[in-house]
N, C-alpha and C. Protein backbone atom coordinates (compact mmCIF):
# COMPACT_ATOMS: atom_id res chain seq x y z
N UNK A 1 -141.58 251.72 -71.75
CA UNK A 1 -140.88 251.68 -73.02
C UNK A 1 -140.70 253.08 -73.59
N UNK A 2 -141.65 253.94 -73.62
CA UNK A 2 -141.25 255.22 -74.15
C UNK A 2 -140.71 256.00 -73.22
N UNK A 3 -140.57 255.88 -71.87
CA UNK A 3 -139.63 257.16 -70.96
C UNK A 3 -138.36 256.48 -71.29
N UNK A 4 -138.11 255.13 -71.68
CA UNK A 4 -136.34 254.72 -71.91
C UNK A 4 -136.30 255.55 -73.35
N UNK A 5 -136.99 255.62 -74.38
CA UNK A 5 -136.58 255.88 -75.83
C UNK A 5 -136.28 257.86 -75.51
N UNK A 6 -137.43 257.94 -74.36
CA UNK A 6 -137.17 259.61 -73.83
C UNK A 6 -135.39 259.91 -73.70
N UNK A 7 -135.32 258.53 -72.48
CA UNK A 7 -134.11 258.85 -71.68
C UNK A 7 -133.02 258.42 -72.68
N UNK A 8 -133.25 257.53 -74.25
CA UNK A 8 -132.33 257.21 -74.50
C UNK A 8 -131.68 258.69 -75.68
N UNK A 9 -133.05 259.15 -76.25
CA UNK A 9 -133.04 260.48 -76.67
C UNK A 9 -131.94 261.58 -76.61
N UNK A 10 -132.20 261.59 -75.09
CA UNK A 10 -131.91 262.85 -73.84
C UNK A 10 -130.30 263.05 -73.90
N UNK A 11 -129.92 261.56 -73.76
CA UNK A 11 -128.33 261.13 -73.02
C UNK A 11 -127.99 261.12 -74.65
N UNK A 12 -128.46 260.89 -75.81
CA UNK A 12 -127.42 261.16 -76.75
C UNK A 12 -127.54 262.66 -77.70
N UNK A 13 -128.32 263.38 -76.89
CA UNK A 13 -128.56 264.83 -77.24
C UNK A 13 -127.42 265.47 -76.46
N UNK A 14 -127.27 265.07 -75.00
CA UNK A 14 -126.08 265.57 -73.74
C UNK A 14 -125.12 265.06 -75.00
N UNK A 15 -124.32 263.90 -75.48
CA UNK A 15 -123.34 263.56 -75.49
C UNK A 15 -122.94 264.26 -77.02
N UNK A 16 -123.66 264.44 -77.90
CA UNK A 16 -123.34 264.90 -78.77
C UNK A 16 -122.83 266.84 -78.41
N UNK A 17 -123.94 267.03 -77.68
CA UNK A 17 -123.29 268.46 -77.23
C UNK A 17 -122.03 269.19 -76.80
N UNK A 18 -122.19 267.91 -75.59
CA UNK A 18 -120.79 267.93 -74.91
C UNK A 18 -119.71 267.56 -75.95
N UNK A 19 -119.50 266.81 -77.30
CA UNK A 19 -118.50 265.99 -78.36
C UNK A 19 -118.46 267.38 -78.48
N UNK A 20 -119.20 268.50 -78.86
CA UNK A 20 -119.46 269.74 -79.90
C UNK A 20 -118.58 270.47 -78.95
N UNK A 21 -118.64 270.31 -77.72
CA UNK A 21 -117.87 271.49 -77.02
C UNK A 21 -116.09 271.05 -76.51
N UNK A 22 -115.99 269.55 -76.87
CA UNK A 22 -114.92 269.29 -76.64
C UNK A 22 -113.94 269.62 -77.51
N UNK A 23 -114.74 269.95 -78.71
CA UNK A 23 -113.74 270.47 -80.08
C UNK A 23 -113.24 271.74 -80.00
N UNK A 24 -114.33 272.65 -79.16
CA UNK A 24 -114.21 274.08 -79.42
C UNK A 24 -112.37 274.66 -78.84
N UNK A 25 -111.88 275.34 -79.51
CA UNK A 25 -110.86 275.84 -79.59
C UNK A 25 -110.79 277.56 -79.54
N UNK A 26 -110.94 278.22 -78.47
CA UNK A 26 -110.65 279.82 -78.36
C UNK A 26 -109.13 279.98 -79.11
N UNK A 27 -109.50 281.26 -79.66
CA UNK A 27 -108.11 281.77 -80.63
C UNK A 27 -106.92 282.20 -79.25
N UNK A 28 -105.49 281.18 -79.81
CA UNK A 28 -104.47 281.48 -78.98
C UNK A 28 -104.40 283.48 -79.17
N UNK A 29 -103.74 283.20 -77.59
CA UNK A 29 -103.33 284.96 -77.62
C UNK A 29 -102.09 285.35 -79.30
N UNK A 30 -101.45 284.35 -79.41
CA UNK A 30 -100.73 285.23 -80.78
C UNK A 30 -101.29 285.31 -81.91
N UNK A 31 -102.76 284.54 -81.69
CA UNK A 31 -103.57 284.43 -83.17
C UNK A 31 -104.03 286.01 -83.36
N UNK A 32 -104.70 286.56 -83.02
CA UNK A 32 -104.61 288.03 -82.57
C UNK A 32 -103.18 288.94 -82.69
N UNK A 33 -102.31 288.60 -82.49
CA UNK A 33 -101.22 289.16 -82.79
C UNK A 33 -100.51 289.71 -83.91
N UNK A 34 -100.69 288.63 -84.94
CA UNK A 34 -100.38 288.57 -85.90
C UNK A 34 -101.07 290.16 -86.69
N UNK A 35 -102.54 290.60 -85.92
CA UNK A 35 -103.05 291.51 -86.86
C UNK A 35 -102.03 292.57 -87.02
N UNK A 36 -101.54 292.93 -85.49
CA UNK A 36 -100.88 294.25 -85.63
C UNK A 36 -99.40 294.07 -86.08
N UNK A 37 -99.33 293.01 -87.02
CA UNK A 37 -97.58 293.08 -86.70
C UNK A 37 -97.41 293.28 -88.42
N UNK A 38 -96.34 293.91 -88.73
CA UNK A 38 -96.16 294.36 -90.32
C UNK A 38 -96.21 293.36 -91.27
N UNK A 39 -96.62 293.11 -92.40
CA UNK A 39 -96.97 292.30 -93.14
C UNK A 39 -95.85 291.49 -93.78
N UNK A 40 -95.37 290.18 -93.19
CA UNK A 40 -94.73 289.41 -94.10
C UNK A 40 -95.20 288.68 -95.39
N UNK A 41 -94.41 288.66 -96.21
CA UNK A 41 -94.25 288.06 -97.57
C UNK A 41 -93.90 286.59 -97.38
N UNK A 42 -94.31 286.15 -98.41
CA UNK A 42 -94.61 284.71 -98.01
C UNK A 42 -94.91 284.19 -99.68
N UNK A 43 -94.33 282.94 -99.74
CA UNK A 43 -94.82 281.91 -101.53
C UNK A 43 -95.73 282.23 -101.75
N UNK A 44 -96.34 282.88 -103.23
CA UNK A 44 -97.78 283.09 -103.50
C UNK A 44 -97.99 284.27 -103.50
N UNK A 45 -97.42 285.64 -102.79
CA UNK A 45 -97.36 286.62 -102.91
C UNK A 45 -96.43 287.24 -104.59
N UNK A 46 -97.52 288.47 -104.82
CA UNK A 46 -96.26 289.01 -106.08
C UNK A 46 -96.18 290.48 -105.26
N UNK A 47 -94.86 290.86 -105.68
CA UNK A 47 -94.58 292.35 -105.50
C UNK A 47 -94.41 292.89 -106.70
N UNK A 48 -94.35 294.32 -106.66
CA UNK A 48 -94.12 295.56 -107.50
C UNK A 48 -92.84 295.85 -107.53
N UNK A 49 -91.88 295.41 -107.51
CA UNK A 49 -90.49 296.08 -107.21
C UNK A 49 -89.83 297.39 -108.49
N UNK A 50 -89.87 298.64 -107.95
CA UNK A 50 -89.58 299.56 -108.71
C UNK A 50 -88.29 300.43 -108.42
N UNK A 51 -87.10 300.38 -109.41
CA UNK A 51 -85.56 301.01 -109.12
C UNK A 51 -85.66 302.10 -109.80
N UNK A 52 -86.06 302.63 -109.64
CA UNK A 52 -86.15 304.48 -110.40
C UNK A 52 -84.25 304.63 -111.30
N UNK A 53 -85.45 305.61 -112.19
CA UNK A 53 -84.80 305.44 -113.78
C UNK A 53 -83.81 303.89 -114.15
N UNK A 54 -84.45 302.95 -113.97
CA UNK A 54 -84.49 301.59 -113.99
C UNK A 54 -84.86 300.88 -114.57
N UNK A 55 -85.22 300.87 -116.06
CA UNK A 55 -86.95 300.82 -116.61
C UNK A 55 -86.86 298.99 -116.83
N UNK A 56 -85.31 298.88 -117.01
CA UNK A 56 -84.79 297.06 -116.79
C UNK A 56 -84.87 296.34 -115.52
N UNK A 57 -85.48 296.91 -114.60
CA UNK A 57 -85.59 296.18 -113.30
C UNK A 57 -86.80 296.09 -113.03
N UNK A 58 -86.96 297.60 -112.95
CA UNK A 58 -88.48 297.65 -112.75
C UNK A 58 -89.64 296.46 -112.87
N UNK A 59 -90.16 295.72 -112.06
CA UNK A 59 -91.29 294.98 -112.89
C UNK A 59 -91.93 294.24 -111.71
N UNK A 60 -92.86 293.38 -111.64
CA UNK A 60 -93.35 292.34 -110.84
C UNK A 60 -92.78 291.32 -110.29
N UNK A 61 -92.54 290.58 -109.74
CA UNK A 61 -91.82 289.51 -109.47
C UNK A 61 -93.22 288.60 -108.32
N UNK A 62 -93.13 287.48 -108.46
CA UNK A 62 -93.99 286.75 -107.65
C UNK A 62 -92.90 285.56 -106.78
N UNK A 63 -93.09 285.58 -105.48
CA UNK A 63 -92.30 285.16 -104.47
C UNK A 63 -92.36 283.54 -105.01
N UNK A 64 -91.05 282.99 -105.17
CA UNK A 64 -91.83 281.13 -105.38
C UNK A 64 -92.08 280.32 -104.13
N UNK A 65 -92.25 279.30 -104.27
CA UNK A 65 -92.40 277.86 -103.21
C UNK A 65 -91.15 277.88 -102.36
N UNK A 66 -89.81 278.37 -102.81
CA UNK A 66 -88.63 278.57 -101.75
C UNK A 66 -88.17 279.77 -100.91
N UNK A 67 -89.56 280.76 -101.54
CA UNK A 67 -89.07 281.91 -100.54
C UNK A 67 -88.86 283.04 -101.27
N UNK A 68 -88.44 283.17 -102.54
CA UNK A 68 -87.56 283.56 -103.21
C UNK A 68 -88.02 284.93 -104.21
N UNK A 69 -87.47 285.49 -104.69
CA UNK A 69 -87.86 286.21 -105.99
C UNK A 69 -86.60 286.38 -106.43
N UNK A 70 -86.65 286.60 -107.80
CA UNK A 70 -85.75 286.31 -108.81
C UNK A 70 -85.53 287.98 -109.61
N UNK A 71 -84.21 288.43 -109.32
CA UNK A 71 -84.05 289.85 -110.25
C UNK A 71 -82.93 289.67 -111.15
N UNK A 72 -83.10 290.64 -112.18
CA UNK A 72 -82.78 290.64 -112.86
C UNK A 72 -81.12 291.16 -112.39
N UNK A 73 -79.77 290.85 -112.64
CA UNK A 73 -78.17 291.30 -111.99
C UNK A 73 -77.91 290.87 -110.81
N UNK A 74 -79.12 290.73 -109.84
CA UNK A 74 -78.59 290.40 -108.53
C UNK A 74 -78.94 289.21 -108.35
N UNK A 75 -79.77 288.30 -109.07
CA UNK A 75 -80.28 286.96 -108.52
C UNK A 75 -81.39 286.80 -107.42
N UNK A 76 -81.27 285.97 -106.68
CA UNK A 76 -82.43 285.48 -105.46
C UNK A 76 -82.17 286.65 -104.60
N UNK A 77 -83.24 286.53 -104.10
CA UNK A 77 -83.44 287.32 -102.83
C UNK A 77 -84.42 287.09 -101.50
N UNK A 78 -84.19 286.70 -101.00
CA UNK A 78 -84.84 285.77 -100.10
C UNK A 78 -86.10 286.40 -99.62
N UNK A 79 -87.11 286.43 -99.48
CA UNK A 79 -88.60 287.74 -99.49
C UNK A 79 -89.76 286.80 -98.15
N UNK A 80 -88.97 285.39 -97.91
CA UNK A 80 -90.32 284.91 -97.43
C UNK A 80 -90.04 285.19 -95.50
N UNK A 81 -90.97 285.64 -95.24
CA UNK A 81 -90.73 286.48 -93.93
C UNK A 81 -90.27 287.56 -93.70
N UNK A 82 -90.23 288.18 -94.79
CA UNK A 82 -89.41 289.74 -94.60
C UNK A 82 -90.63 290.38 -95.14
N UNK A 83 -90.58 291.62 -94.32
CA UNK A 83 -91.52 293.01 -94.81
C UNK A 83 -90.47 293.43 -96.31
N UNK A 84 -91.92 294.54 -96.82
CA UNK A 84 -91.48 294.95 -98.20
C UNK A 84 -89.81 296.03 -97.64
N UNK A 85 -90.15 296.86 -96.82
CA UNK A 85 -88.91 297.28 -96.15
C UNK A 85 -88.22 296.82 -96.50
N UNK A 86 -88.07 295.69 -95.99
CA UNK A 86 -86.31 294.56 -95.80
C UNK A 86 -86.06 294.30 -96.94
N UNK A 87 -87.03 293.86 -97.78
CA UNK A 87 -86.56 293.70 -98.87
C UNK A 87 -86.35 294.80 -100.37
N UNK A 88 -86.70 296.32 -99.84
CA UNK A 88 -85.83 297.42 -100.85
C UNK A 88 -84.63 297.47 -99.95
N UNK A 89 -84.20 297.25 -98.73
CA UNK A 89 -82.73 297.33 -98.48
C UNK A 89 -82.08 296.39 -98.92
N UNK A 90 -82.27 294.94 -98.87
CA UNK A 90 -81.47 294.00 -99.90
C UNK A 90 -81.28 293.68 -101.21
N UNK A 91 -82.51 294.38 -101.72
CA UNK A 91 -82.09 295.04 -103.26
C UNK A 91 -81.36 296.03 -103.22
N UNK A 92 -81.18 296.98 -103.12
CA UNK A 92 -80.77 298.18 -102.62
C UNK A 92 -78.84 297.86 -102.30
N UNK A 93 -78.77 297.14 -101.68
CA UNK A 93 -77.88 296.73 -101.24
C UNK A 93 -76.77 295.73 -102.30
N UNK A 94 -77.32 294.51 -102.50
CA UNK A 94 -77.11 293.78 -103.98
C UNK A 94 -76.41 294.77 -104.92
N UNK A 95 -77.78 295.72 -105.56
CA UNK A 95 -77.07 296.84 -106.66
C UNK A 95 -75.90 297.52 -106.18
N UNK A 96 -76.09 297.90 -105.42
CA UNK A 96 -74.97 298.51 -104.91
C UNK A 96 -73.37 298.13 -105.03
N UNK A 97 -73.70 296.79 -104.95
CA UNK A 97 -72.24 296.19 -105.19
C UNK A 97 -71.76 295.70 -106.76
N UNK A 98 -71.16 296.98 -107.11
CA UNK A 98 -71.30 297.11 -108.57
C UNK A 98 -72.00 297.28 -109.26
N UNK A 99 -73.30 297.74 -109.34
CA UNK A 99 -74.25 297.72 -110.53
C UNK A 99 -74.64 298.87 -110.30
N UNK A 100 -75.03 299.55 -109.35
CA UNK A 100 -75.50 301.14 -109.16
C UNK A 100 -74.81 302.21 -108.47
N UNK A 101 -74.86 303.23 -108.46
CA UNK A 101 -73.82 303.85 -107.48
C UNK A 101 -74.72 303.85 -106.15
N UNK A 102 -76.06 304.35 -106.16
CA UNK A 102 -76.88 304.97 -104.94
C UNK A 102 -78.22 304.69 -105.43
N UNK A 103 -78.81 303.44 -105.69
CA UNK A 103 -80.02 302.79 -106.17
C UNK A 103 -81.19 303.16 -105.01
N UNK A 104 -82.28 303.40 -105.87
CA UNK A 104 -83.48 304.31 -105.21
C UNK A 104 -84.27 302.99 -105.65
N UNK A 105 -84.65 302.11 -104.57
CA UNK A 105 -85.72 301.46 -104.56
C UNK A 105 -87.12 301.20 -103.64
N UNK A 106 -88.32 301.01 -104.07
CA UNK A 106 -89.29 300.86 -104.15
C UNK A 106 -90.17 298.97 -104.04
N UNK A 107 -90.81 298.64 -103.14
CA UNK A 107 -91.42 297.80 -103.46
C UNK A 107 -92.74 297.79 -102.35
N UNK A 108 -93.62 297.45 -103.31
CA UNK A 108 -95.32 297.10 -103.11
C UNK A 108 -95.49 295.74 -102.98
N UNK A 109 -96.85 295.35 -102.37
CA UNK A 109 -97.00 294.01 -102.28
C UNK A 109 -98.18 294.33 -104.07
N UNK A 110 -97.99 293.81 -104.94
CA UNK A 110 -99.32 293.53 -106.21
C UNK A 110 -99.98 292.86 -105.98
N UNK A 111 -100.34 291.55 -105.41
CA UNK A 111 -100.94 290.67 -105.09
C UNK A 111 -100.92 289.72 -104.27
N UNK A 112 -101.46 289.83 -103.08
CA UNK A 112 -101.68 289.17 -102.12
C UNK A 112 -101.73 287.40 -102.06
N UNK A 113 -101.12 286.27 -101.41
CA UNK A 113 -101.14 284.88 -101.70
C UNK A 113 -103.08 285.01 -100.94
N UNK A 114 -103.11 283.97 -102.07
CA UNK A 114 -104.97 283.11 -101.85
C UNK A 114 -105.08 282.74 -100.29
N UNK A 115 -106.88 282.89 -99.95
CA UNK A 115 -107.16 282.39 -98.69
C UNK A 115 -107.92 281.48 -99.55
N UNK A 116 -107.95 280.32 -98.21
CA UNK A 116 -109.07 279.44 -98.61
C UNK A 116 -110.10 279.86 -97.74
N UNK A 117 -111.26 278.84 -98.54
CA UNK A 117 -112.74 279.21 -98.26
C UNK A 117 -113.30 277.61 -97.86
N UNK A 118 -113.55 276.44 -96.51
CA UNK A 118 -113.69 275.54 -96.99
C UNK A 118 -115.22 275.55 -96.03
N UNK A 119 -115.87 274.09 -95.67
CA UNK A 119 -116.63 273.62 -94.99
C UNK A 119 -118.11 273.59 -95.71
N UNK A 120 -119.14 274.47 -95.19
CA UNK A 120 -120.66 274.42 -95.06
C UNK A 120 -120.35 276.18 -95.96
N UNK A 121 -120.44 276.04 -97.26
CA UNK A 121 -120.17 277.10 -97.80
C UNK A 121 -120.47 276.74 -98.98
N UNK A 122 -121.30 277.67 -99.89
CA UNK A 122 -121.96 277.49 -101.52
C UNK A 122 -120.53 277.03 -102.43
N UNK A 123 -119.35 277.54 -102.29
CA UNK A 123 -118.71 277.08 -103.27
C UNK A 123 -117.11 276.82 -102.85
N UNK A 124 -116.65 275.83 -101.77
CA UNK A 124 -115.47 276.24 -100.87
C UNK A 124 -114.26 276.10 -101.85
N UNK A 125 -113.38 277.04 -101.96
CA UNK A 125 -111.74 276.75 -102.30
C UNK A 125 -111.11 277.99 -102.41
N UNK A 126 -110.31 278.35 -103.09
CA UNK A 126 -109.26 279.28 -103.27
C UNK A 126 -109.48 280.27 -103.47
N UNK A 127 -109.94 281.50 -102.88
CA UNK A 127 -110.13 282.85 -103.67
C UNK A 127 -108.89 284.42 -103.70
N UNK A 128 -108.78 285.13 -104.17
CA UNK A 128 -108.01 286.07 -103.95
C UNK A 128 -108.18 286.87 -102.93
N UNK A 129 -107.01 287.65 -102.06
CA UNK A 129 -107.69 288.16 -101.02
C UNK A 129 -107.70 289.58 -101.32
N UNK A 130 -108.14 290.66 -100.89
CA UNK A 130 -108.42 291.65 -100.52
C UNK A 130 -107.90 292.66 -99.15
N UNK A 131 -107.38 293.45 -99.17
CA UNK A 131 -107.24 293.89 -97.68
C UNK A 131 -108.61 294.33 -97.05
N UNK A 132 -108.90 294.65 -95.98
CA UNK A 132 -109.98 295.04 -95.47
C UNK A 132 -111.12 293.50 -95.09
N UNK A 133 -110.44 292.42 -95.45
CA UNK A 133 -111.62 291.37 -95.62
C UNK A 133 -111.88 290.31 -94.02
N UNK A 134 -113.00 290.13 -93.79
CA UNK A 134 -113.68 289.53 -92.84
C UNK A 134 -113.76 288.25 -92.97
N UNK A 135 -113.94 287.87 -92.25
CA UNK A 135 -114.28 286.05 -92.20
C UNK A 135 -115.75 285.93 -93.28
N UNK A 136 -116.62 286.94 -92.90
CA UNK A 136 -118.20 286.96 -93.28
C UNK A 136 -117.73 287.11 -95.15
N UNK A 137 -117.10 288.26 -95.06
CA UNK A 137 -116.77 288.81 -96.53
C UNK A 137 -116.51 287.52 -97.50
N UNK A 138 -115.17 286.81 -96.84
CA UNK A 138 -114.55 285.47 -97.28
C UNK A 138 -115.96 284.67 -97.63
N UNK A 139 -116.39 284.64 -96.76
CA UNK A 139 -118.00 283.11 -96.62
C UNK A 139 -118.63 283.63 -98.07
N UNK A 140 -118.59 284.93 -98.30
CA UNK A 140 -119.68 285.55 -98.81
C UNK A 140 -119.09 285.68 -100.62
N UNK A 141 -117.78 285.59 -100.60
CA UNK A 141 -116.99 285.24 -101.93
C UNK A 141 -117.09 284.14 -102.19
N UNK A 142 -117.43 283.53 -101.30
CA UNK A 142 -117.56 281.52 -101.61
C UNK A 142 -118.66 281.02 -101.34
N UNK A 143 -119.80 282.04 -102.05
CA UNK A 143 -120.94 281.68 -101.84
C UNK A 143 -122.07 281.27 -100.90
N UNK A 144 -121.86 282.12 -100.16
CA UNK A 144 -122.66 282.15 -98.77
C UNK A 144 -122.63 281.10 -97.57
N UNK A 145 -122.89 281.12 -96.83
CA UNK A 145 -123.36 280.06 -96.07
C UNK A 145 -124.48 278.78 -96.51
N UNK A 146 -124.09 277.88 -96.21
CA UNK A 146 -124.91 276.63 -96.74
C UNK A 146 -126.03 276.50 -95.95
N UNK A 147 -126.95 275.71 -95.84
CA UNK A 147 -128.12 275.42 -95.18
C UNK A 147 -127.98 275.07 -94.16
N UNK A 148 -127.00 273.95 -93.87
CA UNK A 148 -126.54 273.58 -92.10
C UNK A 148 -125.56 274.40 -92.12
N UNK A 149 -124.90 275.60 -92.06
CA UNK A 149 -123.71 276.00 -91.48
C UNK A 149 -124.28 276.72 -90.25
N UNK A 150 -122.57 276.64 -89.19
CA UNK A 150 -122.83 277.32 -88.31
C UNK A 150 -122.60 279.02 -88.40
N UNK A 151 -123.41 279.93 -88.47
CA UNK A 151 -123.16 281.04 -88.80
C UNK A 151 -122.68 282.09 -87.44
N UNK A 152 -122.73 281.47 -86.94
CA UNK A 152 -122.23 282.31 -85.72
C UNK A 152 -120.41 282.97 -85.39
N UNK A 153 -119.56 281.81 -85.59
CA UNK A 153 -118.71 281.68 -85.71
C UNK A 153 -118.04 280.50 -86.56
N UNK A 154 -116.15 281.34 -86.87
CA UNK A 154 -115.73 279.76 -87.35
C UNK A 154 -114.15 279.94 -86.78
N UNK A 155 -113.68 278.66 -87.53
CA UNK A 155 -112.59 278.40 -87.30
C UNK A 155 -111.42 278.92 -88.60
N UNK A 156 -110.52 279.60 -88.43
CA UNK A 156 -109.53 280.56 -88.63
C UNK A 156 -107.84 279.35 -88.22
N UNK A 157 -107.28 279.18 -89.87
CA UNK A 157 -105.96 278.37 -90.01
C UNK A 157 -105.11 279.02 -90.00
N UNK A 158 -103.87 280.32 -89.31
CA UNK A 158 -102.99 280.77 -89.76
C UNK A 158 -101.82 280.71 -89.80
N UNK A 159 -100.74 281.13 -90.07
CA UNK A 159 -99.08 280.99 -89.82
C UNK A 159 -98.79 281.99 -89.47
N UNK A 160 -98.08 281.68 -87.99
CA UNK A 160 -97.75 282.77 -87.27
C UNK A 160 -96.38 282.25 -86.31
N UNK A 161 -95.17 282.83 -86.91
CA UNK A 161 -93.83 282.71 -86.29
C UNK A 161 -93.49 281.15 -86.75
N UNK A 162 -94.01 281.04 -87.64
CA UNK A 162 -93.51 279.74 -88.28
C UNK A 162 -94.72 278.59 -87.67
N UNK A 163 -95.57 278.90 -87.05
CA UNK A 163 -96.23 277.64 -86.59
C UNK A 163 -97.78 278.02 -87.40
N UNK A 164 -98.84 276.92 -87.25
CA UNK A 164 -99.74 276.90 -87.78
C UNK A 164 -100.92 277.02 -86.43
N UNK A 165 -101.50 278.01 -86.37
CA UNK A 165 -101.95 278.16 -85.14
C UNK A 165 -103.79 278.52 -86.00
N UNK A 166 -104.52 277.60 -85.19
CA UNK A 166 -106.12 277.82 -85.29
C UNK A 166 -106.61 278.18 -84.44
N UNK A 167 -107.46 279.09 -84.10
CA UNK A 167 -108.62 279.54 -83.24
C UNK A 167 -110.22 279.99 -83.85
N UNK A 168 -110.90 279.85 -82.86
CA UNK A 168 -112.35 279.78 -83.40
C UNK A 168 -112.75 281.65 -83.40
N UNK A 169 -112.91 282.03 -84.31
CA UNK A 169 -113.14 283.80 -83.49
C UNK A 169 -115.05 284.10 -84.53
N UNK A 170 -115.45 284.68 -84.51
CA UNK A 170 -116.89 285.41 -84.96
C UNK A 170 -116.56 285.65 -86.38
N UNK A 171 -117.71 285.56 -87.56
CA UNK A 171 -117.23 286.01 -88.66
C UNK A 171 -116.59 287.27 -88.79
N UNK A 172 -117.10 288.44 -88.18
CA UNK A 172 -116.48 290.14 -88.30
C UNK A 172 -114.62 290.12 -88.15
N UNK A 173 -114.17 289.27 -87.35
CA UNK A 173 -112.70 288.70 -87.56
C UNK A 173 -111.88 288.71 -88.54
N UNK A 174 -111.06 289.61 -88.75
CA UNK A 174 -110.36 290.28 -90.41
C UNK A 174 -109.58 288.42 -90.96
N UNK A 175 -109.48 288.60 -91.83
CA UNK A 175 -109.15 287.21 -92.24
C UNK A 175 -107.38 287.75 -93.26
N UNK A 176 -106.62 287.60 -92.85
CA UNK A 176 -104.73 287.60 -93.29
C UNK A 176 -104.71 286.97 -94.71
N UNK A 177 -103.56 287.16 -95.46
CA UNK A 177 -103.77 286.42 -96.51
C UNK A 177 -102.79 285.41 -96.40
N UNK A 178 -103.47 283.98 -97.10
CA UNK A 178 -102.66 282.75 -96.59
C UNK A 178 -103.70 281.88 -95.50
N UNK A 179 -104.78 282.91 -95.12
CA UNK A 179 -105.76 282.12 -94.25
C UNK A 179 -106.58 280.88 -93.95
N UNK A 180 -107.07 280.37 -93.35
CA UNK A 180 -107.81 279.03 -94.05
C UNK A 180 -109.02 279.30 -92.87
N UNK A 181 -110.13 279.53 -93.75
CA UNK A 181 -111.47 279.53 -93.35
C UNK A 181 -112.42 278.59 -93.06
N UNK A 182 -112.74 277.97 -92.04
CA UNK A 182 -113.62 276.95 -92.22
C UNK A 182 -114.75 276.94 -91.50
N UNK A 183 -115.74 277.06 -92.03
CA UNK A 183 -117.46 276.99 -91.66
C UNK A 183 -118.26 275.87 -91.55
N UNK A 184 -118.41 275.02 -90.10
CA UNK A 184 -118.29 274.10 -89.57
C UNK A 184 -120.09 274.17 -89.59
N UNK A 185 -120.15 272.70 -89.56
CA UNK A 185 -121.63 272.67 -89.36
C UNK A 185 -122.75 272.66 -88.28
N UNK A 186 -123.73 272.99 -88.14
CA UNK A 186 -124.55 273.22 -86.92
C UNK A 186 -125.27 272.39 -86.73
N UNK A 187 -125.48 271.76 -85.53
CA UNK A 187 -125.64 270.69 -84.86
C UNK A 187 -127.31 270.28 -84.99
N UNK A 188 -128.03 271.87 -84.66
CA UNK A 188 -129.51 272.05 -84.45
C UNK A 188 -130.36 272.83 -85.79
């Protein structure tokens, strides 16, 4: 009776392990990609947009839910997937047609769109991001690691070329803004 409760032990210690490894997901090769490639703008982002001696244009604008930012003479401007680049040439461009002779523009990202923070974590949801920031950093804005988390690694939500691509990478893993963090729980 007790080598079956051993063996029955044993075989659901194997099966749970093996469940644990059937999930695991290595980061696709473009999840990585995304680090080195120039920073698109995206809903949730605000920019700085500045038209020298302009002092009526000049100002913030925050990208909406369609993509968009809104100026003042020229209207929409389409910002979601375009570097800040692309978008002082289509301002730039806009003025141009009638409103300026040779418009000198400028634009910054001001504020970065929210990562989330979810799983085995002191306080999981929405925080602001930061450049320079880590998976660990993220955990560590949302209140540490919980008592069962797995601290070793996690799982990483991003958008990349229009698709939603996850991979599992180590906390030290820079975390994008728009990210989705999740700190999965540990088994042992």
């Amino acid at each position: 009776m007790f080598s079956k409760q051993i063996f029955l032990v044993a075989i659901s210690v194997v099966s749970m392990t093996l469940g644990g490894c059937a999930s695991y997901r290595p980061a696709p090769a473009a999840f990585h990609e995304a680090l080195n490639k120039p920073y698109l703008l995206d809903a949730g982002d605000r920019v700085r947009l500045t038209v020298f001696e302009q002092e009526g244009l000049t100002n913030t604008y925050s990208i909406d839910q369609a993509g968009y930012i809104s100026v003042p003479l020229i209207g929409s401007v389409p910002a979601r997937g375009k570097t800040i680049q692309q978008i002082e040439a289509q301002v730039a461009a806009k003025l141009r047609k009638g409103y300026l002779r040779d418009p000198d523009v400028a634009v910054d990202v001001d504020r970065y769109r929210p990562i989330f923070v979810m799983g085995e974590v002191g306080a999981a949801g929405q925080y602001s991001y930061v450049p320079g920031l880590t998976a660990q950093k993220a955990i560590a804005i949302a209140g540490g690691f919980s008592a069962r988390a797995n601290q070793k690694d996690v799982d990483i939500t991003r958008q990349f070329n229009g698709e939603s691509l996850t991979g599992r990478v180590t906390i030290s893993d820079p975390v994008l803004p728009g990210d989705t963090v999740y700190v999965r729980e540990r088994f042992f």
